[in-house]
N, C-alpha and C. Protein backbone atom coordinates (compact mmCIF):
# COMPACT_ATOMS: atom_id res chain seq x y z
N UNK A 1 0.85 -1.18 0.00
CA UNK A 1 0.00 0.00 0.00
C UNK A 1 0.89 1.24 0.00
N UNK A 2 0.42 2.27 -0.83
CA UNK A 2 1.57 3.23 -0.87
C UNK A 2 1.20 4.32 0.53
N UNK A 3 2.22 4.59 0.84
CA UNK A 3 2.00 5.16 1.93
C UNK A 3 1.18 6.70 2.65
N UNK A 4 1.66 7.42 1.13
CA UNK A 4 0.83 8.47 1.06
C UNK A 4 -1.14 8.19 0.86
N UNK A 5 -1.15 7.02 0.50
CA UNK A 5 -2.27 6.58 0.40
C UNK A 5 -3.34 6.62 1.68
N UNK A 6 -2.16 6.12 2.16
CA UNK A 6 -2.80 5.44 3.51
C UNK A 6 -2.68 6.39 4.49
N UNK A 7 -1.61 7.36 4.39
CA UNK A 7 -2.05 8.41 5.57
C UNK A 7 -3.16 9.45 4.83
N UNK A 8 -3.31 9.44 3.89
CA UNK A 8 -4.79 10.51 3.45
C UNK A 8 -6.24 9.36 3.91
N UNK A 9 -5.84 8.42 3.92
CA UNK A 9 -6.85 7.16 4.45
C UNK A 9 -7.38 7.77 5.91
N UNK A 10 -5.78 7.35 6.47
CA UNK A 10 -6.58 7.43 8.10
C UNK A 10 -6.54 8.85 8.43
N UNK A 11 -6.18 9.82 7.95
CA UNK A 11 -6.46 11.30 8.40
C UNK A 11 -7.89 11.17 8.03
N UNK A 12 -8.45 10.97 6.93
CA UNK A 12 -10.09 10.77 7.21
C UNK A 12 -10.77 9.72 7.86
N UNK A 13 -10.63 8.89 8.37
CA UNK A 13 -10.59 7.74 9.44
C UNK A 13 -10.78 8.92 10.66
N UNK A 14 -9.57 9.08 11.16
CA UNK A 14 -9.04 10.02 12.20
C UNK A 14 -10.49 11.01 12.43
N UNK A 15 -10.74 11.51 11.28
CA UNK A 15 -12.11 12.69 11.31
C UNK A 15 -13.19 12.31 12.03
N UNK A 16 -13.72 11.16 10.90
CA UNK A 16 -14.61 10.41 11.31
C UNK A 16 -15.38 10.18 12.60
N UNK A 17 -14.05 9.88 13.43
CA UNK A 17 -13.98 9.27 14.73
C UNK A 17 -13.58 10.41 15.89
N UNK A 18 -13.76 11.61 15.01
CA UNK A 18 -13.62 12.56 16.02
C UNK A 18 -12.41 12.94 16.52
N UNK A 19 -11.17 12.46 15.65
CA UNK A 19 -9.76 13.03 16.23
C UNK A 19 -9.30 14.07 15.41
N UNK A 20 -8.94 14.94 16.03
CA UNK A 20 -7.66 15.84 14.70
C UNK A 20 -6.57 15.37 14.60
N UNK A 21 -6.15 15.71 13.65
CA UNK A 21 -4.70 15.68 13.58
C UNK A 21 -3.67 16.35 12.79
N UNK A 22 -2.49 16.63 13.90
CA UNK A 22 -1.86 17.86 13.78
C UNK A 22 -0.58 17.68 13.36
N UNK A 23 -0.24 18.41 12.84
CA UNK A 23 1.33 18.31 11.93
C UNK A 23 1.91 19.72 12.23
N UNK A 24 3.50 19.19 13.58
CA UNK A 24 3.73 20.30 13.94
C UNK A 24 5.32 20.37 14.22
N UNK A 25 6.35 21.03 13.63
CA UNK A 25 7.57 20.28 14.03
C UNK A 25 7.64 20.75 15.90
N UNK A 26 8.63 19.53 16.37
CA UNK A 26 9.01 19.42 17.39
C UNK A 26 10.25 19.95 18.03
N UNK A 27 10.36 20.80 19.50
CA UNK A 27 11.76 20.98 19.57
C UNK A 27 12.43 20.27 20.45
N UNK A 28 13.39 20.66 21.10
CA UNK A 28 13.49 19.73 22.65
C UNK A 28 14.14 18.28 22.41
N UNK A 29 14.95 18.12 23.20
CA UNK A 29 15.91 16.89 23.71
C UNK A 29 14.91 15.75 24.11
N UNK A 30 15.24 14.40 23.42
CA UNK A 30 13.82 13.43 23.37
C UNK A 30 12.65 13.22 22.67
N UNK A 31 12.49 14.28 22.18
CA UNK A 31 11.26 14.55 21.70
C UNK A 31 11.00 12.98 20.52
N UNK A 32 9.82 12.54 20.60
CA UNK A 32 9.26 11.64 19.37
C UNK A 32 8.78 11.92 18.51
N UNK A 33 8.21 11.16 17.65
CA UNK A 33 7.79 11.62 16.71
C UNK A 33 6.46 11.70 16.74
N UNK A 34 5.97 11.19 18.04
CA UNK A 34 4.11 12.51 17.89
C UNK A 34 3.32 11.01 18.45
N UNK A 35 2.05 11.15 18.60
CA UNK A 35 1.23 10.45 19.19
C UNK A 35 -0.31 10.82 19.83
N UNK A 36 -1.28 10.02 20.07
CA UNK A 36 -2.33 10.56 20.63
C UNK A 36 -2.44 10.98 21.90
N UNK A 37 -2.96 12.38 21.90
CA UNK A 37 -3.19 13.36 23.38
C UNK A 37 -4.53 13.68 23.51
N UNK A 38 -5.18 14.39 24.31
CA UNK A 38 -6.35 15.03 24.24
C UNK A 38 -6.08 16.06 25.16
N UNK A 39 -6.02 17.34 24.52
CA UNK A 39 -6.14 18.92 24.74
C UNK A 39 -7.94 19.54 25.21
N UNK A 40 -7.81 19.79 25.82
CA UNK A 40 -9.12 20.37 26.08
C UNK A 40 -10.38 20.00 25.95
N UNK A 41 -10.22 18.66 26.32
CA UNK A 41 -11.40 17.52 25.76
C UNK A 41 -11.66 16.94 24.58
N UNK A 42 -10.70 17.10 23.82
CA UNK A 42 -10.72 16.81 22.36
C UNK A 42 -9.45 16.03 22.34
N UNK A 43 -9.87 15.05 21.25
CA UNK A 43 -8.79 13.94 21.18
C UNK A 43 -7.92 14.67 19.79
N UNK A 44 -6.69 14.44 20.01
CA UNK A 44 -6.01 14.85 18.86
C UNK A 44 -4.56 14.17 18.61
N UNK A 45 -3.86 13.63 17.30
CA UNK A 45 -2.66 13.15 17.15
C UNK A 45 -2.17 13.95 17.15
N UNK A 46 -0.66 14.31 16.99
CA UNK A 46 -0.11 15.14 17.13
C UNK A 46 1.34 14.69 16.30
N UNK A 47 1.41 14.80 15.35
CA UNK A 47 2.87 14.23 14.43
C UNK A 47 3.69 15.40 13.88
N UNK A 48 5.22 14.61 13.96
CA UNK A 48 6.28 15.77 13.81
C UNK A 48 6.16 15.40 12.04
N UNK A 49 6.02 17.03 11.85
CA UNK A 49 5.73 17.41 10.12
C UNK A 49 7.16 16.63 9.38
N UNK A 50 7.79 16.37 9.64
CA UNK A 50 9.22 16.39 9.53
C UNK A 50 9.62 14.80 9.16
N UNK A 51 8.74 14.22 9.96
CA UNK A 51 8.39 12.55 9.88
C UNK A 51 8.41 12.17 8.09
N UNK A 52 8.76 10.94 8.63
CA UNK A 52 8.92 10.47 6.96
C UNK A 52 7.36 10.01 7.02
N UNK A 53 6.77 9.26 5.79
CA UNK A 53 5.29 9.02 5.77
C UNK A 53 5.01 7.75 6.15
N UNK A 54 6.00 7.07 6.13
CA UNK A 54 5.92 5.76 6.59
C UNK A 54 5.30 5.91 8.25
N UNK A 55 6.47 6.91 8.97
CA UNK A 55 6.12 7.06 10.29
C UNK A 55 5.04 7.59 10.64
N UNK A 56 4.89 8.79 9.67
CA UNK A 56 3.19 9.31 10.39
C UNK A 56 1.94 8.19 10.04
N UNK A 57 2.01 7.24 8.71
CA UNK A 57 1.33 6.09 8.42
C UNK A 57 1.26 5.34 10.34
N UNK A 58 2.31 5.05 10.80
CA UNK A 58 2.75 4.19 11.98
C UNK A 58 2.02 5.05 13.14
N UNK A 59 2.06 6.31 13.22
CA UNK A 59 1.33 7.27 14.72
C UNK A 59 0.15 6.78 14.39
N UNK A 60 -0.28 7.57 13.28
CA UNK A 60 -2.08 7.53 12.91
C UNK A 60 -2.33 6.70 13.12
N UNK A 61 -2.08 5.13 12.61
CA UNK A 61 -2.81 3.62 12.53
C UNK A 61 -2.93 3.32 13.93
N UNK A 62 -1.22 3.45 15.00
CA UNK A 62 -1.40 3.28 16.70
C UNK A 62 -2.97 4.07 16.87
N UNK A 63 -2.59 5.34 16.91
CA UNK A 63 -3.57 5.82 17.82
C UNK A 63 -5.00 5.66 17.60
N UNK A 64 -5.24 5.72 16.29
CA UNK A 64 -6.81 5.02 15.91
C UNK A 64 -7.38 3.35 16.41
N UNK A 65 -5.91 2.64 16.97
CA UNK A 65 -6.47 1.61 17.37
C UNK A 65 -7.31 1.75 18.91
N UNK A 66 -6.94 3.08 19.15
CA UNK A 66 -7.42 2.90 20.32
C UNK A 66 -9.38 3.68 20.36
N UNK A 67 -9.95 3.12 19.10
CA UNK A 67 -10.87 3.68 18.96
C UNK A 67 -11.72 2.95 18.50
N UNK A 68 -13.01 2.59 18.76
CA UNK A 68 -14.10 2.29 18.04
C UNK A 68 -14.15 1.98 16.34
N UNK A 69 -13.74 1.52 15.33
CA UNK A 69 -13.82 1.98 13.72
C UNK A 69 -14.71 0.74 13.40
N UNK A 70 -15.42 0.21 13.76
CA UNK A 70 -16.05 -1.03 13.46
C UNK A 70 -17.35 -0.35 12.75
N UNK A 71 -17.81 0.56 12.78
CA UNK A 71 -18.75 1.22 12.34
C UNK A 71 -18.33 1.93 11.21
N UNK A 72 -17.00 2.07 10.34
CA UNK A 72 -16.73 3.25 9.66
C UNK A 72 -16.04 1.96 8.69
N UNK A 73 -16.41 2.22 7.18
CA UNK A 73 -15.78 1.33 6.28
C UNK A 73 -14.23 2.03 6.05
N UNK A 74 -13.44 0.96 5.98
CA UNK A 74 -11.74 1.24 5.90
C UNK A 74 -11.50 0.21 4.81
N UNK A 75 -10.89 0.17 3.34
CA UNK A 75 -10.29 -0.40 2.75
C UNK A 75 -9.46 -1.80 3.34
N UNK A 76 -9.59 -3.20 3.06
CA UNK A 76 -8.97 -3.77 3.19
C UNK A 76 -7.28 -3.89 3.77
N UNK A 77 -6.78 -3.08 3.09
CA UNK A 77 -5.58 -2.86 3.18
C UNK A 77 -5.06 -2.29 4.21
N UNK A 78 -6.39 -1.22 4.94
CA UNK A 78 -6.07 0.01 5.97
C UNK A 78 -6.28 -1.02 7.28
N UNK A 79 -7.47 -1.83 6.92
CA UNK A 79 -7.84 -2.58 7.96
C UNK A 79 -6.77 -3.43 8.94
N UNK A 80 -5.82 -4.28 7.65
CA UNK A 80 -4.49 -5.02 8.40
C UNK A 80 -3.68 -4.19 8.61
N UNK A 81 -3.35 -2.84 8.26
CA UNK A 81 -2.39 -2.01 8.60
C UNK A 81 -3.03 -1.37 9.95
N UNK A 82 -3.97 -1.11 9.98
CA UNK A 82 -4.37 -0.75 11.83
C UNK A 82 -4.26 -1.96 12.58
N UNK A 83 -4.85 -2.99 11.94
CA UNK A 83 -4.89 -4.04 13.04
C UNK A 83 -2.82 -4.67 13.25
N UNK A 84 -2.47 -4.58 12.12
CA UNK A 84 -0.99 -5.03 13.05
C UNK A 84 -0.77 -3.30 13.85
N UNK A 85 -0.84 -2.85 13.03
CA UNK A 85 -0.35 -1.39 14.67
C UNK A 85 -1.15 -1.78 15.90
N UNK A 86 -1.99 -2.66 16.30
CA UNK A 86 -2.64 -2.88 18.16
C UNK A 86 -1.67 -3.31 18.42
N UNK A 87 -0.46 -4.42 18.11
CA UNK A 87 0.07 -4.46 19.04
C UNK A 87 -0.12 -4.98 20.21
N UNK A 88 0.49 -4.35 21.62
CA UNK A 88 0.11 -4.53 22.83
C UNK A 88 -0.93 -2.94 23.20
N UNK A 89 -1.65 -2.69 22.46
CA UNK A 89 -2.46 -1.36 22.52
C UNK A 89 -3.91 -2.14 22.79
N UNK A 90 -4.48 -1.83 23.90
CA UNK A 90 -5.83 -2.31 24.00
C UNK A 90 -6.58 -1.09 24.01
N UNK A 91 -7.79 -1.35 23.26
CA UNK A 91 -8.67 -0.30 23.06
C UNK A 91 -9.37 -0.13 24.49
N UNK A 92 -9.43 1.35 24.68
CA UNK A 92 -9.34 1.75 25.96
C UNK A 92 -9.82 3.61 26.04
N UNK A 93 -10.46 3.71 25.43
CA UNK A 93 -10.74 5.31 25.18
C UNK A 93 -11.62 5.76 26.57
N UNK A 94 -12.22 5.03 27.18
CA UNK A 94 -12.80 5.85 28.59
C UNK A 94 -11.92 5.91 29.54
N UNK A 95 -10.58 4.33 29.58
CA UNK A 95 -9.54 4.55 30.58
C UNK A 95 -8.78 5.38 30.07
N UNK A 96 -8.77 6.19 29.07
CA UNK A 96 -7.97 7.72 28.96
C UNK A 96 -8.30 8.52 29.42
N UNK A 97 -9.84 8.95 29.57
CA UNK A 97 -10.66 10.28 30.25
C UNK A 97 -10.00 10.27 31.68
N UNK A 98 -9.43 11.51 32.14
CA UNK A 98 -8.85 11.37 33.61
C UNK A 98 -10.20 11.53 34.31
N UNK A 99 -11.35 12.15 33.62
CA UNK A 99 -12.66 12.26 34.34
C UNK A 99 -13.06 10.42 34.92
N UNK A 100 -12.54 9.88 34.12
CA UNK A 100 -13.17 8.13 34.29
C UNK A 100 -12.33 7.69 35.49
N UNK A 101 -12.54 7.17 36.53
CA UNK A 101 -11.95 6.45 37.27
C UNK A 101 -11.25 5.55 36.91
N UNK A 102 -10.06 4.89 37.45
CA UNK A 102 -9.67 3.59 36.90
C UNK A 102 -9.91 2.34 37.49
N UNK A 103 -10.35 1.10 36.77
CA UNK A 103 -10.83 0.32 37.47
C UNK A 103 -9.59 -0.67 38.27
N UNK A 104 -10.16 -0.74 39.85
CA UNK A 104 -9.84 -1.21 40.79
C UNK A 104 -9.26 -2.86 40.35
N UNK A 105 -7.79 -2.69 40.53
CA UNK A 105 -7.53 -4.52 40.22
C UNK A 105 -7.75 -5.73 41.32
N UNK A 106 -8.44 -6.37 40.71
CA UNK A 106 -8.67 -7.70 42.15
C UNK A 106 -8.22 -7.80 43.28
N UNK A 107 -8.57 -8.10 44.31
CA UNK A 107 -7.67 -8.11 45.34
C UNK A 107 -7.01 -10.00 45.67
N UNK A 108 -5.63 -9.43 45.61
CA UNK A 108 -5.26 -10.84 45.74
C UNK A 108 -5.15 -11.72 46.69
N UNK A 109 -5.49 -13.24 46.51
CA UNK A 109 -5.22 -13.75 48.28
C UNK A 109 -4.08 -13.69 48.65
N UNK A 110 -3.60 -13.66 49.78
CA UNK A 110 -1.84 -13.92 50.32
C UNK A 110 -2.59 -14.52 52.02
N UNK A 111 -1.54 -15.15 52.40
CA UNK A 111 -1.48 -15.63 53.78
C UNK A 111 -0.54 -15.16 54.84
N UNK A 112 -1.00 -14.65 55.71
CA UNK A 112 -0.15 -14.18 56.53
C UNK A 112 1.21 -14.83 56.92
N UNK A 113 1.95 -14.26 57.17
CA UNK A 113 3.75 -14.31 57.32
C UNK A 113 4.43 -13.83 57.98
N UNK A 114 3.80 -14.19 59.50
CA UNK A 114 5.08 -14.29 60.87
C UNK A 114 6.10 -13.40 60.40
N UNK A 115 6.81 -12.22 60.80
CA UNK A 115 7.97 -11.78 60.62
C UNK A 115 9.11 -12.42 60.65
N UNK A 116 10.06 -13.05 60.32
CA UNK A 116 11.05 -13.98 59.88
C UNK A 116 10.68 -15.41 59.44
N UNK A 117 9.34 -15.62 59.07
CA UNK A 117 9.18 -17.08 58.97
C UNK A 117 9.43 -17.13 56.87
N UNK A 118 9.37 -18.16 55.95
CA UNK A 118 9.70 -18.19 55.14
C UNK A 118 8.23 -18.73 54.34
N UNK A 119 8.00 -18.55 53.10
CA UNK A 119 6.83 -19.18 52.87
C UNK A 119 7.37 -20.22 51.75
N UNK A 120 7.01 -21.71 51.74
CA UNK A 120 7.40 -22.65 51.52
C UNK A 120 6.37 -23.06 50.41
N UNK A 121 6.32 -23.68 49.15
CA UNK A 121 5.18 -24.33 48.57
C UNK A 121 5.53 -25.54 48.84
């Protein structure tokens, strides 16, 4: 898939679904090459203009995985190119809202342990 293709793909993808996305060079020691934020309640990517297209292809596809698109038709092609960008990315757009609480992890069993005693299986 040519690449310019595919980032004019998911920048309208991106719309769709309610993200902007911004093309902005970067300054600063560390800096990456861009990723999804949300500014003022609005979700937005944020990619260094400067990026080759391959890479902004690579931001856009991450950060849209973390979104709903099951409702929005995507070309074949766009489809396996988002789905290998999940990754270890689980879709998760309410555990981003800092308004959302985060959910509480299980509580685990353990057995109490005498101060110097050792626990043995």
């Amino acid at each position: 898939m040519d690449m310019n293709v595919a980032l004019t793909e998911l920048e309208q993808l991106a719309n769709k679904v309610g993200v902007a996305v911004v093309y902005d060079h970067f300054t600063g020691e560390g800096m990456g090459p861009g990723g999804l934020c949300k500014v003022k309640g609005s979700w937005r990517v944020i990619i260094e203009r400067q990026a080759s297209p391959t890479e902004k292809v690579s931001i856009l596809a991450r950060a849209l995985t973390r979104f709903d698109l099951e409702q929005h038709h995507i070309s074949p092609d766009l489809r396996t190119l988002v789905d290998r960008s999940r990754g270890d990315v689980v879709r998760a757009e309410p555990e981003l809202d800092p308004a959302v609480e985060p959910k509480q992890p299980a509580p685990v069993a353990t057995e109490a342990v005498a101060p110097g005693e050792t626990v043995s299986s």
